[in-house]
N, C-alpha and C. Protein backbone atom coordinates (compact mmCIF):
# COMPACT_ATOMS: atom_id res chain seq x y z
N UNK A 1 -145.85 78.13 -95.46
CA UNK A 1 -146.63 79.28 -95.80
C UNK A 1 -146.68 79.40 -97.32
N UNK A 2 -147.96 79.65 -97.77
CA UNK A 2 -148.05 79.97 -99.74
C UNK A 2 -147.37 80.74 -99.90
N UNK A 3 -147.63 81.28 -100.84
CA UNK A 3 -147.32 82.18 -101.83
C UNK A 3 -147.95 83.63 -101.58
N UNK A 4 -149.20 83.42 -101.86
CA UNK A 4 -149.92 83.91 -101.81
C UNK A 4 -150.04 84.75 -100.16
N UNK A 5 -149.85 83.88 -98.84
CA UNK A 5 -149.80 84.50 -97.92
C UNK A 5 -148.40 85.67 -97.65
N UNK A 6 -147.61 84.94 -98.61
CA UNK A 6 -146.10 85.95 -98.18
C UNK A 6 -146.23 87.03 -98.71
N UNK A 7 -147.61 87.59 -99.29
CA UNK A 7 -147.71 88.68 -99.88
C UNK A 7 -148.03 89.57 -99.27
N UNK A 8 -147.21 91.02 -99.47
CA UNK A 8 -147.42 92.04 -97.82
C UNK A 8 -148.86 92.93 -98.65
N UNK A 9 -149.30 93.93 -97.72
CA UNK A 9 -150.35 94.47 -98.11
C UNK A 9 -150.25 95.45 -99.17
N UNK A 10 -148.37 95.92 -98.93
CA UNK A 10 -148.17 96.85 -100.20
C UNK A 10 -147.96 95.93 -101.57
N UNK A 11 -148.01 95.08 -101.15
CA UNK A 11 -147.66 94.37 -102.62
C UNK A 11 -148.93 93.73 -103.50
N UNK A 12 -149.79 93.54 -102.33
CA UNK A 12 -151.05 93.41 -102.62
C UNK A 12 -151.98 94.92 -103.67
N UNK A 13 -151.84 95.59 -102.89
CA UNK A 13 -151.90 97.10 -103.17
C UNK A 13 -151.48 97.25 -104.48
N UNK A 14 -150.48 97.34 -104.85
CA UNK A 14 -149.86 97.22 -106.30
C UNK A 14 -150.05 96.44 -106.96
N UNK A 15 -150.08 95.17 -106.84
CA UNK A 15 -151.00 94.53 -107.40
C UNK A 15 -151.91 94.57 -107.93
N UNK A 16 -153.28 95.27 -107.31
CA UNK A 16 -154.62 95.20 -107.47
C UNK A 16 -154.44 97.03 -108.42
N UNK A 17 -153.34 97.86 -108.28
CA UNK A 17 -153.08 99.07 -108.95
C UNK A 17 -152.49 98.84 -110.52
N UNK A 18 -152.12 98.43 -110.44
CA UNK A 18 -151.39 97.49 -111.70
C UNK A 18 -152.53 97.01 -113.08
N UNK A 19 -153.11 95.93 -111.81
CA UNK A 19 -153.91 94.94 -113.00
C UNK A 19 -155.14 96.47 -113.20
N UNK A 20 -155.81 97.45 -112.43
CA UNK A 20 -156.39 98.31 -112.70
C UNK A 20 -156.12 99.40 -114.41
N UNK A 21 -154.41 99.89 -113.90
CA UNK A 21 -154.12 100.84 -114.73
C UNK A 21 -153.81 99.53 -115.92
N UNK A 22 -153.77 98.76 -116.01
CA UNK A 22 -153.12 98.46 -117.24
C UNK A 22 -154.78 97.64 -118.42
N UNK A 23 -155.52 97.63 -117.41
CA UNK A 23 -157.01 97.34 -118.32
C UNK A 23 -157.48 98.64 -118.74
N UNK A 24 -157.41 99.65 -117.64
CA UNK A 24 -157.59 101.18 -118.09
C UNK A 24 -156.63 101.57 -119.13
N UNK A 25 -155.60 101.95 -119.61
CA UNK A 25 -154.87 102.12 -120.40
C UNK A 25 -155.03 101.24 -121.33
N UNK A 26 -155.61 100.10 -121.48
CA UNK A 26 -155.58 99.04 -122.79
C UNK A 26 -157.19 99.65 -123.39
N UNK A 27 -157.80 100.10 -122.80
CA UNK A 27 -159.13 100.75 -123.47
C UNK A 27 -159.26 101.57 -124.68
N UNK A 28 -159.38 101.01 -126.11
CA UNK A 28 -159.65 102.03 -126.96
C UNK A 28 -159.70 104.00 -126.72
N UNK A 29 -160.78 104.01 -125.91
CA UNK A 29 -161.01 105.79 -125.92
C UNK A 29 -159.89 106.32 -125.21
N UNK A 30 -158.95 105.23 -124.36
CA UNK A 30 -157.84 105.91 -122.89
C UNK A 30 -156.70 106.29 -124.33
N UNK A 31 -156.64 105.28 -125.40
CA UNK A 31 -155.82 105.84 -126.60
C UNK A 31 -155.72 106.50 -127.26
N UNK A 32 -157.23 106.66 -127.83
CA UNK A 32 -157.44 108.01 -128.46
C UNK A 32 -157.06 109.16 -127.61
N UNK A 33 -157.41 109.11 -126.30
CA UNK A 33 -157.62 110.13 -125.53
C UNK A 33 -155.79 110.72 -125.51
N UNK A 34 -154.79 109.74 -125.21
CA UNK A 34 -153.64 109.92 -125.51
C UNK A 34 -153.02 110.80 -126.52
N UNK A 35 -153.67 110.07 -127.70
CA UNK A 35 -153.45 110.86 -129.12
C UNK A 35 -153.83 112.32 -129.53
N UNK A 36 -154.75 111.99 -128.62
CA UNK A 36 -155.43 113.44 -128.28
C UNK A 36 -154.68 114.29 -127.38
N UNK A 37 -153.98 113.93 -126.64
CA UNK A 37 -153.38 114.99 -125.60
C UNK A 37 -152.07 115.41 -126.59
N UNK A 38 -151.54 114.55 -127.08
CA UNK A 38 -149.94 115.28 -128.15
C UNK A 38 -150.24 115.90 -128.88
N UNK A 39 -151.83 115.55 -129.60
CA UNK A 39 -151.49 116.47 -130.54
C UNK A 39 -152.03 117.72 -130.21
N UNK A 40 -152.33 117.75 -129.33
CA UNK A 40 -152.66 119.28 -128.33
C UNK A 40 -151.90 119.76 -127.50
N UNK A 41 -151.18 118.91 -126.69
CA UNK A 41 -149.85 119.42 -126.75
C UNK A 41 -148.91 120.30 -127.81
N UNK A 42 -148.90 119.78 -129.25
CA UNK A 42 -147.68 120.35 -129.85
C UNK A 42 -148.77 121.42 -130.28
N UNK A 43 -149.41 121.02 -130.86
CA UNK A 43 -150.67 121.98 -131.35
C UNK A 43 -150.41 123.78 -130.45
N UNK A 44 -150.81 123.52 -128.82
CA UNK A 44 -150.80 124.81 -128.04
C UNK A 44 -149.34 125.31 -127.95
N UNK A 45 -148.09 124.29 -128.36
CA UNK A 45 -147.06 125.39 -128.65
C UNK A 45 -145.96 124.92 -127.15
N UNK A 46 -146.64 124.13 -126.29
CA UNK A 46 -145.67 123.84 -124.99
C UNK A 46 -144.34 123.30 -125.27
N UNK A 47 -143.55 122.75 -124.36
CA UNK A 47 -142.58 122.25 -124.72
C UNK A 47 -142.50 120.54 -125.08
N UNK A 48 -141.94 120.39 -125.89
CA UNK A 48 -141.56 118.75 -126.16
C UNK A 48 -140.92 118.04 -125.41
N UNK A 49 -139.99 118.83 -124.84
CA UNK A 49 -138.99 118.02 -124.36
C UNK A 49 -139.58 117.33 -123.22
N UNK A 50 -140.74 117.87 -122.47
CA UNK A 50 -141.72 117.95 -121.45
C UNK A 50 -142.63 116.43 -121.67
N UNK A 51 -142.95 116.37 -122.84
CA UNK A 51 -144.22 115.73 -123.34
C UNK A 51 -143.17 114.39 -123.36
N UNK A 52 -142.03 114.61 -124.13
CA UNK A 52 -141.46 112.95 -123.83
C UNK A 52 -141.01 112.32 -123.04
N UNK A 53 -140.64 113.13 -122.14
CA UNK A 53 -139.63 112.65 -120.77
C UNK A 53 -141.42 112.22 -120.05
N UNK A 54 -142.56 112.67 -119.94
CA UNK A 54 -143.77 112.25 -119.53
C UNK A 54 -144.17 110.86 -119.99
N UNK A 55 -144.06 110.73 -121.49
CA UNK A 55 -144.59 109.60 -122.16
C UNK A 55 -143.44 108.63 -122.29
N UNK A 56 -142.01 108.97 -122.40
CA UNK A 56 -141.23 107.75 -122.21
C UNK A 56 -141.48 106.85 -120.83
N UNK A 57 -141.36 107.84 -119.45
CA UNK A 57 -142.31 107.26 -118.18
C UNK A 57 -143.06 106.58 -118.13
N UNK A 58 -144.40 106.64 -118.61
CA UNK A 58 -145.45 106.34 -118.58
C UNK A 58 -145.57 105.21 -119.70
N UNK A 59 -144.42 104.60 -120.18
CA UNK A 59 -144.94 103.79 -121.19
C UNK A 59 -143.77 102.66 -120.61
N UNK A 60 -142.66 103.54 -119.63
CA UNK A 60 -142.56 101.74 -119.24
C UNK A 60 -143.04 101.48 -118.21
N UNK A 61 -143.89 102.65 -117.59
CA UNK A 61 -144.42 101.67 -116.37
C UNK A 61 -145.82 101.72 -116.48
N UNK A 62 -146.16 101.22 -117.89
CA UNK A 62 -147.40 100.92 -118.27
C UNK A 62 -147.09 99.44 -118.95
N UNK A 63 -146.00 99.27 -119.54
CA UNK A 63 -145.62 97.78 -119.91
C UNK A 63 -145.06 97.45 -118.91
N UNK A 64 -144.54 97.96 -117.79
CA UNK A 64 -144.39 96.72 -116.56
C UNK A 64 -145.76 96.40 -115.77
N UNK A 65 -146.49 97.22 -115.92
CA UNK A 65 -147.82 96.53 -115.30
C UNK A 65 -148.30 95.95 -116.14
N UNK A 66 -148.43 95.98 -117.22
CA UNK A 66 -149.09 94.89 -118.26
C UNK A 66 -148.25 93.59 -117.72
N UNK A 67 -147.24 93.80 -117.80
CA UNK A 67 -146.30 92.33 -117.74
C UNK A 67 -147.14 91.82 -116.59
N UNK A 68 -146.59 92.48 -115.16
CA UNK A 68 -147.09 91.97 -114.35
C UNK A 68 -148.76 90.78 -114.15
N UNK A 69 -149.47 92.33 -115.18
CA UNK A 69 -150.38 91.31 -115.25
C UNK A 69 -150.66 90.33 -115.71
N UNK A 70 -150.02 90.36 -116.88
CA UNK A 70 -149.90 88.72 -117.47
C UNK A 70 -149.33 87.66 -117.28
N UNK A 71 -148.35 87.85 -116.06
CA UNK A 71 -147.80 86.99 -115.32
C UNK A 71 -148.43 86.52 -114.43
N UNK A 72 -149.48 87.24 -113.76
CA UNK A 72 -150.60 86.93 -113.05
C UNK A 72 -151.34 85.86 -113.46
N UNK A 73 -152.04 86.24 -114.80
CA UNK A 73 -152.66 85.67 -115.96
C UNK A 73 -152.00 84.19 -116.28
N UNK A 74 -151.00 84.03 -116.49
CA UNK A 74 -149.96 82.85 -116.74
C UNK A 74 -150.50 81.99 -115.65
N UNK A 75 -149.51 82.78 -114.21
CA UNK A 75 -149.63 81.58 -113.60
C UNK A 75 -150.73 80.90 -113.03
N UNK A 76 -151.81 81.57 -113.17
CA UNK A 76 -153.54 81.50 -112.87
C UNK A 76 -154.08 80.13 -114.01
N UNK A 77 -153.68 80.26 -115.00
CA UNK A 77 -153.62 79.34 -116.20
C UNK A 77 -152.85 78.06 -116.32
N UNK A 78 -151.77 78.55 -115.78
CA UNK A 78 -150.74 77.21 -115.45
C UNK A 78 -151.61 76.63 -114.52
N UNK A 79 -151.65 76.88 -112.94
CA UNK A 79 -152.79 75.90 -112.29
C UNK A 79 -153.99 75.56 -112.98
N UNK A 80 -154.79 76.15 -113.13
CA UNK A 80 -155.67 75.45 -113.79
C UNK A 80 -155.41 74.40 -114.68
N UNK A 81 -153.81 74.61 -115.44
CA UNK A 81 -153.94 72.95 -116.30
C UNK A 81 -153.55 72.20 -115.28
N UNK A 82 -152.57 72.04 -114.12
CA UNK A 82 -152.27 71.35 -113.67
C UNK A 82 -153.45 70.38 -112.98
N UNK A 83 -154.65 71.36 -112.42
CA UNK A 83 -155.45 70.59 -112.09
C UNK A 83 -156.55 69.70 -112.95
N UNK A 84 -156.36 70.40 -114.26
CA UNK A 84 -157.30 69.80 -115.30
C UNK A 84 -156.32 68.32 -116.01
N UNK A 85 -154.91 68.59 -115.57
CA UNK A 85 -154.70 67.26 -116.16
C UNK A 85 -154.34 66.09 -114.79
N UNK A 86 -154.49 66.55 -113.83
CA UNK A 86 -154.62 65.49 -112.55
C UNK A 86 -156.15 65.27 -112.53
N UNK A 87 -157.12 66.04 -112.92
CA UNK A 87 -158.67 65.35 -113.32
C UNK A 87 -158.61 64.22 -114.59
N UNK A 88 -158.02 64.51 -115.35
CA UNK A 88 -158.15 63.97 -116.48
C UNK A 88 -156.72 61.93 -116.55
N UNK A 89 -155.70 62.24 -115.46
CA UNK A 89 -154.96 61.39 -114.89
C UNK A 89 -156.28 60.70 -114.09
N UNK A 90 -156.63 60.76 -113.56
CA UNK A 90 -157.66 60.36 -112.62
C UNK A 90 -158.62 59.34 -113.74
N UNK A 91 -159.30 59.95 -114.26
CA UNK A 91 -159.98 59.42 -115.39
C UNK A 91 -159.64 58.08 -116.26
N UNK A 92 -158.70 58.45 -116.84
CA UNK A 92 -157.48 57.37 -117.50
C UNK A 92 -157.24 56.53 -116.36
N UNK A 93 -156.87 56.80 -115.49
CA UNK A 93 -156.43 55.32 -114.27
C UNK A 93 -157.75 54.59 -114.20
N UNK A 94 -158.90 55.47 -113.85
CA UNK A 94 -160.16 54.66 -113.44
C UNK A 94 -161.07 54.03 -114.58
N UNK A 95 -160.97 54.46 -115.70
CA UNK A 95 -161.57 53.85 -117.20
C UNK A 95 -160.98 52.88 -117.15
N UNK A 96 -161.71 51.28 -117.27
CA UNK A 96 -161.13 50.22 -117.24
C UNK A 96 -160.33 50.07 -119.20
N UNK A 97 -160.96 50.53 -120.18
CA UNK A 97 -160.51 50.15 -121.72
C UNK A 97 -159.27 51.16 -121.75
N UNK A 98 -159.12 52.79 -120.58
CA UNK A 98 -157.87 53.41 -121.04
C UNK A 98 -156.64 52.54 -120.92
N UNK A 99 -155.83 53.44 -120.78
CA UNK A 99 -154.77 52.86 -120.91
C UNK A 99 -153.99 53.65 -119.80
N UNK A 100 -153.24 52.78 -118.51
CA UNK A 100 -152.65 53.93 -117.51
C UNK A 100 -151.46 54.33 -117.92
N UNK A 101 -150.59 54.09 -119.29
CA UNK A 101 -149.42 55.23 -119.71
C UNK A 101 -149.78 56.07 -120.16
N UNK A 102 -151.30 56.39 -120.79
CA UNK A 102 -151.00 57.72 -121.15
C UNK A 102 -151.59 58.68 -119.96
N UNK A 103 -151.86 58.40 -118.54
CA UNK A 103 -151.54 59.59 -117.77
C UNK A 103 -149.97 59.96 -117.37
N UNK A 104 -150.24 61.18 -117.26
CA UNK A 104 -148.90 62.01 -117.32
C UNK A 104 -148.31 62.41 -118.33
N UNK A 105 -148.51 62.15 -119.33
CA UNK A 105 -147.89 62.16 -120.77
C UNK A 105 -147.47 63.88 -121.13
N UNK A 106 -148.61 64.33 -120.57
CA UNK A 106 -147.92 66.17 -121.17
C UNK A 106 -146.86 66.18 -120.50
N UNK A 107 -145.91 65.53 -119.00
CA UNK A 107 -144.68 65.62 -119.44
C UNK A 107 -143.56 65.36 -120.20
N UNK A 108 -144.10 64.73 -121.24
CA UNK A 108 -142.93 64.07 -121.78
C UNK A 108 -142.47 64.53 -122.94
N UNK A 109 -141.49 64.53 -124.04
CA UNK A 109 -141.09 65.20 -124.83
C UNK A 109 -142.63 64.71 -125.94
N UNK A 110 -142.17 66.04 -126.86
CA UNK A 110 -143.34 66.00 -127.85
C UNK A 110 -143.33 65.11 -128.78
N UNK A 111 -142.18 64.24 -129.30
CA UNK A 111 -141.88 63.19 -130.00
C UNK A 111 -142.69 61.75 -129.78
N UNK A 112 -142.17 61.97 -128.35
CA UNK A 112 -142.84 60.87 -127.54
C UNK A 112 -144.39 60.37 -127.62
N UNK A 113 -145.35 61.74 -127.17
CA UNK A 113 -146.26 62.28 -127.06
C UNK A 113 -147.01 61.99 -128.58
N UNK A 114 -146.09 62.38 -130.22
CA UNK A 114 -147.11 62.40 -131.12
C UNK A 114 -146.93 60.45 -131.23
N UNK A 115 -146.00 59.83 -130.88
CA UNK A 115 -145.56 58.42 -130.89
C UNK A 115 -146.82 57.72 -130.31
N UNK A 116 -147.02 58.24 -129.18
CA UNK A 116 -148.22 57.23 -128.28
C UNK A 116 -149.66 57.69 -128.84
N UNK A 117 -149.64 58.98 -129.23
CA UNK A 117 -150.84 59.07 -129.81
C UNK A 117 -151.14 58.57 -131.46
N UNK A 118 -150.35 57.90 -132.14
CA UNK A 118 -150.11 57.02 -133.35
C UNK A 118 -150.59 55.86 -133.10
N UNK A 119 -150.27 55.25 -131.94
CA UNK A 119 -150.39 53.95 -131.38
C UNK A 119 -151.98 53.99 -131.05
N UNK A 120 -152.29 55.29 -130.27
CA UNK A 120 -153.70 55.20 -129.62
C UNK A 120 -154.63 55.20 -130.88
N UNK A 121 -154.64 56.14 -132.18
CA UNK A 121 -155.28 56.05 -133.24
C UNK A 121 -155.15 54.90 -134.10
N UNK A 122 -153.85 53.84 -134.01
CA UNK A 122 -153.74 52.36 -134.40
C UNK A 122 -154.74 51.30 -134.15
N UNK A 123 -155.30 51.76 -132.38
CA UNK A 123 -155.63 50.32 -131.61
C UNK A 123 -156.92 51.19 -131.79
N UNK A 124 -157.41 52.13 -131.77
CA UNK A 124 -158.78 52.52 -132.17
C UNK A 124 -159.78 52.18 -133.49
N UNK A 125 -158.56 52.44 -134.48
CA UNK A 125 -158.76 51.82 -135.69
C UNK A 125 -159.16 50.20 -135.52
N UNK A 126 -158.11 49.62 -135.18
CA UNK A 126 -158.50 47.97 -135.17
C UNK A 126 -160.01 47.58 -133.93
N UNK A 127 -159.98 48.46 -133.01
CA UNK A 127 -161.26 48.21 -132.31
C UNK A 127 -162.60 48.94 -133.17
N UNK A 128 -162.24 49.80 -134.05
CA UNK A 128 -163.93 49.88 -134.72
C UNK A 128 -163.85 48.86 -136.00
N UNK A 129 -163.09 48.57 -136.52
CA UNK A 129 -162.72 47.05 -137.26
C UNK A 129 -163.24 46.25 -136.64
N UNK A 130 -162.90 45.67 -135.96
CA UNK A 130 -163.80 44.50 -135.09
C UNK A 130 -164.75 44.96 -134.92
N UNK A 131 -165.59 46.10 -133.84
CA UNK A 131 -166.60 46.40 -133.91
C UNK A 131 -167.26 45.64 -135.44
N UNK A 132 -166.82 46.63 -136.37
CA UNK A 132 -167.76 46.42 -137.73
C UNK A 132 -168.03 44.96 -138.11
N UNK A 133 -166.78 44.23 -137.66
CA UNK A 133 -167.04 42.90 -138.08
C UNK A 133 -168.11 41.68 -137.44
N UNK A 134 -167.91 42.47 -136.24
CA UNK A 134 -168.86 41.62 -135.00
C UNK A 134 -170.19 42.12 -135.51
N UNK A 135 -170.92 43.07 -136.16
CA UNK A 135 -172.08 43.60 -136.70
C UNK A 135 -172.45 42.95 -137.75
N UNK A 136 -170.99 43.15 -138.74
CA UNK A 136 -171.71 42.28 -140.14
C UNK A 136 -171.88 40.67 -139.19
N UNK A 137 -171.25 40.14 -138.43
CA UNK A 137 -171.51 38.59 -138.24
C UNK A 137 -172.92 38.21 -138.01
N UNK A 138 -173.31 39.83 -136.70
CA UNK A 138 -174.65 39.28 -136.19
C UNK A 138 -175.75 39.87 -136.97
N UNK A 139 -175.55 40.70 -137.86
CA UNK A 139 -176.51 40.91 -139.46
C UNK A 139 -176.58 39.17 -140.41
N UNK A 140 -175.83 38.68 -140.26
CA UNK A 140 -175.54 37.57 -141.04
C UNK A 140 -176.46 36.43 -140.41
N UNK A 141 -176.39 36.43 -138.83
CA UNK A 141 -177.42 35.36 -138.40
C UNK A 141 -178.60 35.75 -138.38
């Protein structure tokens, strides 16, 4: 069973409440509008102690739905590379001039990674070299 199916309807629910309040609350005017309520708050004279115990609330469970959502966001992103670099593995195997080590390569350490791509800008270099030379030859006949 996914992931995705082990998800109950309340969680779904919150979910879809979440990614809502936290695009609503990221809205320019929902801020002003904020700024606007304290200082009308202190302005009409109510109590403070009122206004923070409200807004300390409301501000962490306005950054846990942000989180949430960007964890959403993440892992929505993470698949997508995974499948963009098994398209792109695919590619490299079936191009007869690639080369089949460099599929898979985003796993490997980054050392590695700027190493093979030194090599790939080496043998590129010497193939438009030749290129050029095979041109001047057949300019020459």
């Amino acid at each position: 069973m996914s992931e995705e199916q082990e998800h109950s309807k309340l969680y779904e629910l919150g979910g879809k409440l979440s990614s809502w309040a936290s695009d609503f609350s990221a809205h320019p005017y929902v801020q002003f509008a904020f700024v606007v309520l304290c200082v009308a708050w202190f302005a009409s004279g109510l109590p403070v102690d009122i206004l923070t115990a409200a807004l300390s609330i409301l501000a962490i469970s306005l950054t846990q739905m942000v989180l949430n959502r960007q964890n959403l966001r993440e892992a929505e992103a993470h698949r997508r590379d995974v499948a963009m670099h098994a398209k792109l593995d695919e590619l490299v195997i079936a191009s007869r001039r690639a080369r089949d080590e460099m599929a898979g390569i985003e796993d490997l350490d980054e050392e590695v990674i700027v190493e093979m791509k030194e090599h790939a800008e080496e043998a590129r270099d010497e193939a438009e070299k030749a290129v050029e030379a095979a041109r001047r030859r057949r300019s020459k006949t």
